[in-house]
N, C-alpha and C. Protein backbone atom coordinates (compact mmCIF):
# COMPACT_ATOMS: atom_id res chain seq x y z
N UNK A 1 -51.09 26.12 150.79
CA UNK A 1 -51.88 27.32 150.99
C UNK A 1 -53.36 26.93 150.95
N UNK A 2 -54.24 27.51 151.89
CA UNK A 2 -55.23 27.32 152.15
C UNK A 2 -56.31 28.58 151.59
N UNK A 3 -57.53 28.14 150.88
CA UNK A 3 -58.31 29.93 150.88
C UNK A 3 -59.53 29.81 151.12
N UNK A 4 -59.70 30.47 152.30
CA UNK A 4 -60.92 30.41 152.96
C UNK A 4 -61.66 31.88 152.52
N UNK A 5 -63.12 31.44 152.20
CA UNK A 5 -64.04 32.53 151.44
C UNK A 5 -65.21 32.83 152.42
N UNK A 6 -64.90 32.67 153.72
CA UNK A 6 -65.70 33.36 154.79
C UNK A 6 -65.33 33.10 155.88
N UNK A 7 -65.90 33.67 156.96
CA UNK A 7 -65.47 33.47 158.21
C UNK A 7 -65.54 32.20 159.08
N UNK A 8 -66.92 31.46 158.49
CA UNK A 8 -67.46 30.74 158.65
C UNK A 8 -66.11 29.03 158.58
N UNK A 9 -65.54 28.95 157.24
CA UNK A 9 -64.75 28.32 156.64
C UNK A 9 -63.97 28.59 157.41
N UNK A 10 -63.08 29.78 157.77
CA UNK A 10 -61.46 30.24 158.51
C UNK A 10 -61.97 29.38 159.17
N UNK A 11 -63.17 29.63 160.23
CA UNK A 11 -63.39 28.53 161.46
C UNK A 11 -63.34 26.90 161.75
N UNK A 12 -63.86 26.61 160.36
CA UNK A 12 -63.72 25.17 160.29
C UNK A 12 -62.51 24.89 160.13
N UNK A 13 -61.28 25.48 159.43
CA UNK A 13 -60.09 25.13 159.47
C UNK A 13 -59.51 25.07 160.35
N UNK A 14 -59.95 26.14 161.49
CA UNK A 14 -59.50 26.02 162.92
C UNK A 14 -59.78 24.60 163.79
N UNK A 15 -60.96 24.57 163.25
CA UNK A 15 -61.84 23.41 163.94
C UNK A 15 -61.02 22.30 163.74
N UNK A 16 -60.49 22.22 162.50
CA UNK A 16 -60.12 20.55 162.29
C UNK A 16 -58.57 20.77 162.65
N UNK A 17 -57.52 21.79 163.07
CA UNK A 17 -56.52 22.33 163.31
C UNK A 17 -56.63 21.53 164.88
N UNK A 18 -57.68 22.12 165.85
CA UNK A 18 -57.90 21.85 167.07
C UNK A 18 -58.04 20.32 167.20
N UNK A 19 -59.15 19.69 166.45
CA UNK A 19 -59.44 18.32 166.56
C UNK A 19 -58.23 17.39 166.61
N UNK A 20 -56.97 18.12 165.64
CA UNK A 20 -55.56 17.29 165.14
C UNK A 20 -54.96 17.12 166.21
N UNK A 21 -55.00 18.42 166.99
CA UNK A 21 -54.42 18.92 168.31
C UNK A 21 -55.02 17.86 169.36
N UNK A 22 -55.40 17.63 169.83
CA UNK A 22 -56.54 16.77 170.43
C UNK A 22 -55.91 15.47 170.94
N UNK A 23 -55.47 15.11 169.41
CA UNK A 23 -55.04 13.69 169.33
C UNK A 23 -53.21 13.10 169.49
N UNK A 24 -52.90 14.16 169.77
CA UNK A 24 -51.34 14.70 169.87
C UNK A 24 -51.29 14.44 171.56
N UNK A 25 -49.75 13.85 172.06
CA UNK A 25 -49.44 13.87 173.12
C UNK A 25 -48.12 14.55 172.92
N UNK A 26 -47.85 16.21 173.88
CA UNK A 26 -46.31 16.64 174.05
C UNK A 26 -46.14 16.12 175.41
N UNK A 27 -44.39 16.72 175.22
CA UNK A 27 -44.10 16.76 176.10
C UNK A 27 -44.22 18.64 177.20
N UNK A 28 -44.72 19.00 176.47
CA UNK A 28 -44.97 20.38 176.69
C UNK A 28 -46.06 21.00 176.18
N UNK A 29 -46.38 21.91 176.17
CA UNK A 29 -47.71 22.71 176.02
C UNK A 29 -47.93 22.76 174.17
N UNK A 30 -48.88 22.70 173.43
CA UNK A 30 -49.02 23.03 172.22
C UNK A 30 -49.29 24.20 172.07
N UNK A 31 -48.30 24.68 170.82
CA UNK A 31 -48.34 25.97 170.74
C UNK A 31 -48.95 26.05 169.20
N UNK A 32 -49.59 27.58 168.34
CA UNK A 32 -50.25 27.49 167.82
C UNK A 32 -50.14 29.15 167.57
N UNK A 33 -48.97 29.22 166.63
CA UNK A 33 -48.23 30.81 166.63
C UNK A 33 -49.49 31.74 165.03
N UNK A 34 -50.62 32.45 165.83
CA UNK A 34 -50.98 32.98 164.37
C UNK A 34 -50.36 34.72 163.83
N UNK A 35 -49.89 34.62 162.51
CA UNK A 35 -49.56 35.76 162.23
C UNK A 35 -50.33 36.40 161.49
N UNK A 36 -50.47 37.71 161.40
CA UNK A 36 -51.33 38.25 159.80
C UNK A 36 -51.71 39.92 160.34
N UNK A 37 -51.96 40.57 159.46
CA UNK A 37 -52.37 42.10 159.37
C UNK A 37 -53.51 42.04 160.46
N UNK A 38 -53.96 43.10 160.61
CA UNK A 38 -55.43 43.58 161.78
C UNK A 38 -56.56 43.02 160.40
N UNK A 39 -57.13 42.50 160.84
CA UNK A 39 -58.33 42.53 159.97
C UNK A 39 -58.19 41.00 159.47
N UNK A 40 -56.97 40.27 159.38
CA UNK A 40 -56.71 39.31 158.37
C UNK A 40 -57.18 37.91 158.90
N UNK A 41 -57.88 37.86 160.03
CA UNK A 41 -58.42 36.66 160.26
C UNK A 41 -57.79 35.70 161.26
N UNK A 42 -56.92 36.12 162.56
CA UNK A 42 -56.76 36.06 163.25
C UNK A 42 -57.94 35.36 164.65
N UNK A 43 -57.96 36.37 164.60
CA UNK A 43 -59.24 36.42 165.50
C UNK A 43 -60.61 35.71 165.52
N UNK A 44 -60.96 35.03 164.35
CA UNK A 44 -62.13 34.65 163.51
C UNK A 44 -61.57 33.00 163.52
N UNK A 45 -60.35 32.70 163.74
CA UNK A 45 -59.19 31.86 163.79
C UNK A 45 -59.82 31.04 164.83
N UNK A 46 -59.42 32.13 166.00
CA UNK A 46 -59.26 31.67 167.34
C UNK A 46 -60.68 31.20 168.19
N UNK A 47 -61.54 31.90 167.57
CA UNK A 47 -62.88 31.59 167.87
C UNK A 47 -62.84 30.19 167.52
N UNK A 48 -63.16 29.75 166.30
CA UNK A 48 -63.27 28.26 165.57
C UNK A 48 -62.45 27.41 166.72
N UNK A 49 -61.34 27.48 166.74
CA UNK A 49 -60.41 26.61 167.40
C UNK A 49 -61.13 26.02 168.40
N UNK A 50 -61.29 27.34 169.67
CA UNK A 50 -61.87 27.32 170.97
C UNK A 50 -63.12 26.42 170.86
N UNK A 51 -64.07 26.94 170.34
CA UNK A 51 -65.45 26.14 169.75
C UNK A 51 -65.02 24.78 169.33
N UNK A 52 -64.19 24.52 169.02
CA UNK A 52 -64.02 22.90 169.00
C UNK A 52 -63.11 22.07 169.87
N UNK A 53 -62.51 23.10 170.80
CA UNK A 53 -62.49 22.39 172.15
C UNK A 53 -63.46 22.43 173.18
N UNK A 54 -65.01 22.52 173.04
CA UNK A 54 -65.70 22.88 173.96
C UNK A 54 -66.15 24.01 174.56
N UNK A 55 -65.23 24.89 173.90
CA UNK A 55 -65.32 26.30 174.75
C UNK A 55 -66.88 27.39 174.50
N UNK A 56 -67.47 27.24 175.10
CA UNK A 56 -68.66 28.55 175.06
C UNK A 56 -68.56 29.68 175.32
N UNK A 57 -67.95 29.96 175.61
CA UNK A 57 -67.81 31.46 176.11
C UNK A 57 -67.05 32.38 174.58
N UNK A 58 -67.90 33.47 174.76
CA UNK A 58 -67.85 34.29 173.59
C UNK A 58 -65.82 34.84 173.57
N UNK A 59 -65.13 34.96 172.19
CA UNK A 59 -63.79 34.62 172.07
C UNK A 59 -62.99 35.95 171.66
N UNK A 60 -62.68 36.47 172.45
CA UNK A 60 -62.33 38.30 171.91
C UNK A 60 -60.88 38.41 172.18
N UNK A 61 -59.99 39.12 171.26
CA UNK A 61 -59.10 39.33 171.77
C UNK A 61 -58.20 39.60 172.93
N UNK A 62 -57.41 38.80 173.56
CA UNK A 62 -57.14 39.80 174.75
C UNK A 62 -56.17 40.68 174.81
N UNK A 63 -56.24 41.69 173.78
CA UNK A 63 -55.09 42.99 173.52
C UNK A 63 -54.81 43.54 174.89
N UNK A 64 -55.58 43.60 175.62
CA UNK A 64 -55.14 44.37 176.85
C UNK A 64 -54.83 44.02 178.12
N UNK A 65 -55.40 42.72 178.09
CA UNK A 65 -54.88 41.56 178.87
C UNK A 65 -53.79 40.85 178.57
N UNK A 66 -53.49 40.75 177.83
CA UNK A 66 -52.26 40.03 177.22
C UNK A 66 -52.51 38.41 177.20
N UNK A 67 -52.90 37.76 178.14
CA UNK A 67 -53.52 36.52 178.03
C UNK A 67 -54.63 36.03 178.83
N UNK A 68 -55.25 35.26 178.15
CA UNK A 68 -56.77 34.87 179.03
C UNK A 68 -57.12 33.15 179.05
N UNK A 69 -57.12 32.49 180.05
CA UNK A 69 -57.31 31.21 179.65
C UNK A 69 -58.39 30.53 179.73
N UNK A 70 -58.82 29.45 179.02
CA UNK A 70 -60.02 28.77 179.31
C UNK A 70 -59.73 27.82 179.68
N UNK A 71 -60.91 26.86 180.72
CA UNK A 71 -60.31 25.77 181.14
C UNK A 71 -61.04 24.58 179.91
N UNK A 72 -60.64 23.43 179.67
CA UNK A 72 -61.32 22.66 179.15
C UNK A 72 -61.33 21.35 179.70
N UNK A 73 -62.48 20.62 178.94
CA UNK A 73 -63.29 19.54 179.90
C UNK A 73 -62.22 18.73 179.06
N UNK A 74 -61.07 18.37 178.35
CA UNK A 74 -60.93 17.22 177.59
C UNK A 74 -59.69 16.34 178.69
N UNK A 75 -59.32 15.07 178.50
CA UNK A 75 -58.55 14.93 179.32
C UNK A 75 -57.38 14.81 179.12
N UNK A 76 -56.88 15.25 177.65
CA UNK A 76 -55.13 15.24 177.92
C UNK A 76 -54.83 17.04 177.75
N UNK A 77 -55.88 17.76 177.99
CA UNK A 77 -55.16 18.81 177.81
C UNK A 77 -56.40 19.68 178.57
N UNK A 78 -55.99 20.69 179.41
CA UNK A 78 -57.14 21.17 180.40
C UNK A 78 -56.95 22.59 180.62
N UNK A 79 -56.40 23.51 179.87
CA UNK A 79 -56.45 25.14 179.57
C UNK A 79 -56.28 25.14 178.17
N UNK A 80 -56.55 26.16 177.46
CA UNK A 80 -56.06 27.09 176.74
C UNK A 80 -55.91 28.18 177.06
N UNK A 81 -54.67 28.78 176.57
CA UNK A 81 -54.68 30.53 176.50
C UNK A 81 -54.37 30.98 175.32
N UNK A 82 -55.09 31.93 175.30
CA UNK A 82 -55.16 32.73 174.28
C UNK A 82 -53.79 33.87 174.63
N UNK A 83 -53.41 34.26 173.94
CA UNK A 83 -52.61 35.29 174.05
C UNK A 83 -52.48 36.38 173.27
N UNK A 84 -52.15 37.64 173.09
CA UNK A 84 -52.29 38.53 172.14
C UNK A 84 -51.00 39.32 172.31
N UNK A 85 -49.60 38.96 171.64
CA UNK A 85 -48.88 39.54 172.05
C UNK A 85 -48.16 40.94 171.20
N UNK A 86 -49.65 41.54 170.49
CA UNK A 86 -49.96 42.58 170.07
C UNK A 86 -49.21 43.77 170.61
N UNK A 87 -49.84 44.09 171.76
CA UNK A 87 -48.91 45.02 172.64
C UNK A 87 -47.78 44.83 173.30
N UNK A 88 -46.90 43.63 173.42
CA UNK A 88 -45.40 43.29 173.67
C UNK A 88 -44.14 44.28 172.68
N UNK A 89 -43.58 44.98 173.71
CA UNK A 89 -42.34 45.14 173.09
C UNK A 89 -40.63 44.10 172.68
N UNK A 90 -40.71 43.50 174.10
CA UNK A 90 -40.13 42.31 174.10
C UNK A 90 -40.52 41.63 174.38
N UNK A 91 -40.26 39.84 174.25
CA UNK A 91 -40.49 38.80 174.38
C UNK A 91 -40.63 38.82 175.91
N UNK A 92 -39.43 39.02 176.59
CA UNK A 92 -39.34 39.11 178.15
C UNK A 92 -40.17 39.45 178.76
N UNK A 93 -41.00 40.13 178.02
CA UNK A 93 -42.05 41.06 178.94
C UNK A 93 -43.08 39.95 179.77
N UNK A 94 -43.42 38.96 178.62
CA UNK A 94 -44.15 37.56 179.22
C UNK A 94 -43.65 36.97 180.48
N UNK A 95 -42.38 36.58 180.80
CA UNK A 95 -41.99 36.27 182.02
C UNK A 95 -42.38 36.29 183.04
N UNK A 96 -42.78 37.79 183.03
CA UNK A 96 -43.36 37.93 184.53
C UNK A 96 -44.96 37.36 184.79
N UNK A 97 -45.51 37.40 183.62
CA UNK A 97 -46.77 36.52 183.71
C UNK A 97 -46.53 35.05 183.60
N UNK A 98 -45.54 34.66 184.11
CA UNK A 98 -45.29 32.97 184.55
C UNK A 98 -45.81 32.23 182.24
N UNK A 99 -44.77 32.97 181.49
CA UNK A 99 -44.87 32.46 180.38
C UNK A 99 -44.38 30.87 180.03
N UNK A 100 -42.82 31.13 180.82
CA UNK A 100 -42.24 29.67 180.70
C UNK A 100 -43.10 28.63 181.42
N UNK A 101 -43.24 28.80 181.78
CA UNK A 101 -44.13 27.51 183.06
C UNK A 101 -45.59 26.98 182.57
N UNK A 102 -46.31 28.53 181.94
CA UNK A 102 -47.42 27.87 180.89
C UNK A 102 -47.05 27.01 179.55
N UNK A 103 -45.85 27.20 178.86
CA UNK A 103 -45.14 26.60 177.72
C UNK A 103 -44.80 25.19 178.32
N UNK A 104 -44.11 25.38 179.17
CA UNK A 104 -43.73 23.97 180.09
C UNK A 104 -44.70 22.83 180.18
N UNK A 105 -46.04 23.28 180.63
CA UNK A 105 -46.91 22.10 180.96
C UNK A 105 -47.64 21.49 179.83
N UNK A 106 -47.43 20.31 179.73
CA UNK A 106 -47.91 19.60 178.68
C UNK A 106 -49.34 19.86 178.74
N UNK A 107 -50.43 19.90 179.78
CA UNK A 107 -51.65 19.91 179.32
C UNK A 107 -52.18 21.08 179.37
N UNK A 108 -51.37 22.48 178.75
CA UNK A 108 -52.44 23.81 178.12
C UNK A 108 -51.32 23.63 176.23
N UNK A 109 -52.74 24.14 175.93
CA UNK A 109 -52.67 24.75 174.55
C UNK A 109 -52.38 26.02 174.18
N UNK A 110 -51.75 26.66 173.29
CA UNK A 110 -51.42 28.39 173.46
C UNK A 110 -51.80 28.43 172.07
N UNK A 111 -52.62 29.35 172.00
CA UNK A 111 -52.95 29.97 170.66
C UNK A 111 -52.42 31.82 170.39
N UNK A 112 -51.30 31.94 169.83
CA UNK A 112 -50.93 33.07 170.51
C UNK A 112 -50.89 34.18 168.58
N UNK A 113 -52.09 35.26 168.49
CA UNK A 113 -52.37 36.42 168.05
C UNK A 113 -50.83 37.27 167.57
N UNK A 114 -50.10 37.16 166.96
CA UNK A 114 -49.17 38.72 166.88
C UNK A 114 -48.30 37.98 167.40
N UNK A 115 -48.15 36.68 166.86
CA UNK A 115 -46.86 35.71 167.57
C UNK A 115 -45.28 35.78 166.77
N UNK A 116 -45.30 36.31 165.97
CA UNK A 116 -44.24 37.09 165.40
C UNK A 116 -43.04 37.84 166.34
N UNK A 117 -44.17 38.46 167.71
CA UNK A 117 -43.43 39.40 168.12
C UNK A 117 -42.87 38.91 169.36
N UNK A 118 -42.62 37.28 169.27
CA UNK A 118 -42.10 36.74 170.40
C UNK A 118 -41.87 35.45 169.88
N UNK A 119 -41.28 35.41 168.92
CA UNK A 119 -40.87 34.24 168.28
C UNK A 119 -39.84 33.23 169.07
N UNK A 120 -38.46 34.25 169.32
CA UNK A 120 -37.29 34.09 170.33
C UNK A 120 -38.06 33.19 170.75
N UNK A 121 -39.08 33.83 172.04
CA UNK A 121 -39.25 32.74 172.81
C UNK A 121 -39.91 31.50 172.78
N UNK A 122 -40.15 31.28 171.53
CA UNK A 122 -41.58 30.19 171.52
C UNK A 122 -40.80 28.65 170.90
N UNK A 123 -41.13 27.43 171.45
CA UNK A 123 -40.81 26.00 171.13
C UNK A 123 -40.60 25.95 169.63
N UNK A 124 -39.27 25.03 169.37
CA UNK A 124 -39.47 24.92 167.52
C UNK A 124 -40.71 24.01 167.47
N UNK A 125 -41.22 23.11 167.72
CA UNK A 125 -42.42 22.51 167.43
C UNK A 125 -43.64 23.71 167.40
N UNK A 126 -43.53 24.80 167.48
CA UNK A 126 -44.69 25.48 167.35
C UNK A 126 -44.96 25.52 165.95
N UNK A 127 -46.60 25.43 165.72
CA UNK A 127 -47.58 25.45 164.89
C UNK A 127 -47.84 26.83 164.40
N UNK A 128 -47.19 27.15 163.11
CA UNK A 128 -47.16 28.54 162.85
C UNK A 128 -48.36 28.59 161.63
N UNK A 129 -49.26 29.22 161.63
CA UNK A 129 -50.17 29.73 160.81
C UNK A 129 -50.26 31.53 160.19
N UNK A 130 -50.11 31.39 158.92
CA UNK A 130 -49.82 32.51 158.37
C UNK A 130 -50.99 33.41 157.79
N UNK A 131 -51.70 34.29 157.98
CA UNK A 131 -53.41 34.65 157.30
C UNK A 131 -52.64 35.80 156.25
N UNK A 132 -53.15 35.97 155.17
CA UNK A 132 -53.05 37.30 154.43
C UNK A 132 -54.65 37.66 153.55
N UNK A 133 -54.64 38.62 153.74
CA UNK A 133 -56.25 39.45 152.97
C UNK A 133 -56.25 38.34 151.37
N UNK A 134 -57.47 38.58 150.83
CA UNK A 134 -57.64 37.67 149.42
C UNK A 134 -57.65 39.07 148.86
N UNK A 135 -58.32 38.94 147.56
CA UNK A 135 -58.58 40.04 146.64
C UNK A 135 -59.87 40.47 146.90
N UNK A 136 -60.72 39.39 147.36
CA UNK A 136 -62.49 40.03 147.78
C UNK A 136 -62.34 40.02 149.50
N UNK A 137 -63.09 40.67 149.76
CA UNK A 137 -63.64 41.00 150.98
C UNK A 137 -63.33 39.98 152.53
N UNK A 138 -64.02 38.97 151.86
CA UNK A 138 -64.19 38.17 152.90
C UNK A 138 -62.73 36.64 152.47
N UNK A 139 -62.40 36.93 151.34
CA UNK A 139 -61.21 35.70 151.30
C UNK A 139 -60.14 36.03 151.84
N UNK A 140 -59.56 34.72 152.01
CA UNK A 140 -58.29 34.99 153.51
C UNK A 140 -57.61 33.66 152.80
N UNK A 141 -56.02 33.78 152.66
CA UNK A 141 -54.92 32.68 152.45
C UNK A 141 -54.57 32.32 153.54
N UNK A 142 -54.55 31.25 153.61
CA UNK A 142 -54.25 30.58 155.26
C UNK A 142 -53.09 29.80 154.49
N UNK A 143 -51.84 29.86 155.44
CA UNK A 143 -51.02 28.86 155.56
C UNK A 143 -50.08 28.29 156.29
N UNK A 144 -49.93 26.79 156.92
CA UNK A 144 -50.29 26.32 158.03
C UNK A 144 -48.62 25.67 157.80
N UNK A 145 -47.48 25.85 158.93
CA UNK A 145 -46.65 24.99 159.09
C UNK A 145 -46.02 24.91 160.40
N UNK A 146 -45.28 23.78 160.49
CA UNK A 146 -45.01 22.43 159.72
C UNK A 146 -46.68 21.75 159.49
């Protein structure tokens, strides 16, 4: 268990989460399942991550998009998507947005928001990260498996 006492920190954990990622060769896409309440640091997560793959562009949920990808400059791995599968009723529902085929390719990363709610479908090698509220304000329990 991890306890991060600002937002600032969640991020660096992301940061060095991403950097690990980096250095990893699949045979398929890396996945990167975060769970936790609205508020619990999710999102604050995903920013950090992105930012240490290069990414500039400002990092917002995509609740209504369902997924959004970035491209990146690195060379064993050249998207991320973000996903938010917040508003999913079923897993299936992804399908039609060509889900398997993004999981499939070894060089995108999936960082996927409310990944709970599509577990079924996601690789056992996925990277499950767990956030829950602290007792103050800004602390957050992070915990990271395998």
């Amino acid at each position: 268990m991890i306890i991060s006492k600002s937002s600032g920190q969640t991020q660096k954990i992301a940061a060095d989460l991403a950097k690990k990622i980096l250095k990893t060769q699949n045979s398929e896409a890396a996945v990167v399942a975060l769970v936790g309440d609205l508020g619990a640091g999710k999102t604050t997560f995903a920013q950090g991550f992105a930012k240490a793959l290069g990414i500039r562009r400002r990092i917002v949920s995509p609740t209504f998009l369902i997924m959004r990808n970035y491209q990146l400059l690195i060379t064993n791995y050249r998207i991320l998507w973000h996903v938010d599968a917040y508003r999913i009723n079923k897993p299936q529902e992804l399908t039609s947005l060509g889900f398997k085929k993004i999981l499939a390719d070894r060089h995108n990363i999936l960082l996927i928001e409310w990944a709970e709610k599509i577990k079924k479908i996601l690789p056992r090698n996925t990277i499950w990260i767990n956030f829950q509220h602290g007792a103050k304000e800004n602390k957050r329990l992070i915990e990271i498996s395998p």
